[in-house]
Protein backbone atom coordinates (compact mmCIF):
# COMPACT_ATOMS: atom_id res chain seq x y z
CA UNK A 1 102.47 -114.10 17.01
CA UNK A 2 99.48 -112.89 14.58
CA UNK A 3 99.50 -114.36 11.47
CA UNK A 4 99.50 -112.48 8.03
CA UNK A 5 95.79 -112.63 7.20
CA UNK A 6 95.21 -111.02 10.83
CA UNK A 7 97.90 -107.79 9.85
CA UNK A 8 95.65 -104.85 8.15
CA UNK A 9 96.46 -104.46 4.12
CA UNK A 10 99.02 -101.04 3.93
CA UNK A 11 97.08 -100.13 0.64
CA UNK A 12 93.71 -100.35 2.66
CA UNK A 13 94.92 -98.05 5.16
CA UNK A 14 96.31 -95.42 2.77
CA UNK A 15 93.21 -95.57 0.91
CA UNK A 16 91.12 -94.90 4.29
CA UNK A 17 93.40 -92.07 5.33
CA UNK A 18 93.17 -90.30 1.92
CA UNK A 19 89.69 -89.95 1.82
CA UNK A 20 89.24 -88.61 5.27
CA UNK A 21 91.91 -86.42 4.83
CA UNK A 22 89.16 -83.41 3.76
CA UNK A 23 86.90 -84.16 6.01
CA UNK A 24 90.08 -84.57 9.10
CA UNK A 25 91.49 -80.74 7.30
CA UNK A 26 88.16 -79.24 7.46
CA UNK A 27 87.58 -80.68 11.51
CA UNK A 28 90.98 -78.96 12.19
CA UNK A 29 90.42 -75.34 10.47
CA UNK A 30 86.93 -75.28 12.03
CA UNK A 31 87.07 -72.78 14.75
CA UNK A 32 90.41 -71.25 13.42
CA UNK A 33 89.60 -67.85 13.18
CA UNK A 34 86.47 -66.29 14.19
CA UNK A 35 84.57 -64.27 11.71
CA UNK A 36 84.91 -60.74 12.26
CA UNK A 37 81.41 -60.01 13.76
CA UNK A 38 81.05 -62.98 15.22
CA UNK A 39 80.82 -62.47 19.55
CA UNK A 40 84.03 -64.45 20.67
CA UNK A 41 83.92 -66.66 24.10
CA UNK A 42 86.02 -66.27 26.79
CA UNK A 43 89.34 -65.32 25.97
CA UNK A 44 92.63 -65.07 27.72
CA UNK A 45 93.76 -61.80 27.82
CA UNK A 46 97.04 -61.83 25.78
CA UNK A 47 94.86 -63.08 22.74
CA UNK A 48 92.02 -60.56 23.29
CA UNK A 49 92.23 -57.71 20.79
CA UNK A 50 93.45 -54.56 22.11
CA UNK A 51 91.04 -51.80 21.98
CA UNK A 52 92.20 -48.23 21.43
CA UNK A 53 92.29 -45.95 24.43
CA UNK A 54 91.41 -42.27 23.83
CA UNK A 55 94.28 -39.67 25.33
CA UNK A 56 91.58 -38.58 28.47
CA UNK A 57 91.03 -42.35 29.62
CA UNK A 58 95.60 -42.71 29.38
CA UNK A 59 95.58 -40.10 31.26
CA UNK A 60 93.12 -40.93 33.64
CA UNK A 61 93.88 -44.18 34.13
CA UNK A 62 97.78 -43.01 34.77
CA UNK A 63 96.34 -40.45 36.98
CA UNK A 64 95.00 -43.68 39.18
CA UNK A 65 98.18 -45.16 39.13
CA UNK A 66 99.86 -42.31 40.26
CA UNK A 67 97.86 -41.68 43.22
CA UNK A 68 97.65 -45.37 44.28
CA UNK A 69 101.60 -45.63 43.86
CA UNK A 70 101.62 -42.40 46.54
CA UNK A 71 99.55 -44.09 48.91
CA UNK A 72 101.12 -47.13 48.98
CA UNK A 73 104.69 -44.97 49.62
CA UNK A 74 102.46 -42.82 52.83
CA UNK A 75 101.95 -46.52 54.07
CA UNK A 76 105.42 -47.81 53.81
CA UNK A 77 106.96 -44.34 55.40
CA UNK A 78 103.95 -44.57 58.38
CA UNK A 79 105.14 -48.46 59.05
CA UNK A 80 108.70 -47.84 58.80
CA UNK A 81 108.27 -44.71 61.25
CA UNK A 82 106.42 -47.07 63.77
CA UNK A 83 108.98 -49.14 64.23
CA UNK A 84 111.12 -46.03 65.67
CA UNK A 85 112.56 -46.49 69.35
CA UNK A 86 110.51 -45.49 71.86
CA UNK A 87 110.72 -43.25 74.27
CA UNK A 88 112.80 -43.70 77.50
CA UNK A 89 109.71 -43.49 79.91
CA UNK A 90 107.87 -46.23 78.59
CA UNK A 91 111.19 -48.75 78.56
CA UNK A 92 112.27 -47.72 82.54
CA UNK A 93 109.13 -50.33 83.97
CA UNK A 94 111.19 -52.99 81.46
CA UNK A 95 114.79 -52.56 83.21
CA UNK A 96 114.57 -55.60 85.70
CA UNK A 97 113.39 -57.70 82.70
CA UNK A 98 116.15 -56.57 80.52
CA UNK A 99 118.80 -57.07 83.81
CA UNK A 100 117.82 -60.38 84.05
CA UNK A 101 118.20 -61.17 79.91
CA UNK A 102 121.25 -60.09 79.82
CA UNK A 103 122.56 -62.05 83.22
CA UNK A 104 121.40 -65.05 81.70
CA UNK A 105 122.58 -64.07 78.22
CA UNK A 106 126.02 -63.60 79.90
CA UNK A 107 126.08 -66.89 81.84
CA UNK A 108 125.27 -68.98 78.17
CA UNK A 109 127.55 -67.38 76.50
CA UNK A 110 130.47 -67.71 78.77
CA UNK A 111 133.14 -70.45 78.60
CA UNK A 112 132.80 -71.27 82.71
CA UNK A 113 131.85 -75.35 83.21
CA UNK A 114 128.45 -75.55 84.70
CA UNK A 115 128.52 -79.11 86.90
């Protein structure tokens, strides 16, 4: 257990804490704010301020959208349309293959004991 003399005085410690409380306040309201003109770091972009965007470059930039929004639906339409069955001539070399599936499919899924 530490004995009284080794405990720090309360009044010492207020005193040291009230006069670096200016110079701890200043530390903390440093970098703040930047000055107006002042070139700002890296910043993430919800805190970067928004610059106004003339009516042409909206426009444009909607125009962009637009057309990559199309392209991506001619994509989705051309993949979807691949997937389409195909044509009974190219399945007719697969018939054996699909004969013997659906043998075996039919011998699993039956209830007859196989000893």
């Amino acid at each position: 257990m530490s004995t009284p003399e080794e405990l720090p005085n309360p009044d010492e410690a207020l005193a040291r804490a009230r006069a670096t409380r200016k110079q701890m306040a200043a530390a903390l309201d440093e970098d703040q704010e930047p000055e107006v003109d002042e070139p700002v770091g890296w910043q993430p972009i919800w805190k970067r301020p928004r610059k106004p965007t003339s009516k042409a470059a909206k426009k444009a930039e909607l125009r962009k959208q637009r057309k990559r929004l199309q392209e991506a639906t001619k994509r989705r339409l051309a993949a979807g349309n691949s997937r389409r069955p195909r044509s009974r001539q190219n399945r007719l070399g697969n018939a054996a293959a699909r004969r013997d599936a659906r043998a075996l499919s039919r011998v699993r899924h039956s209830n007859a004991w196989l000893w």
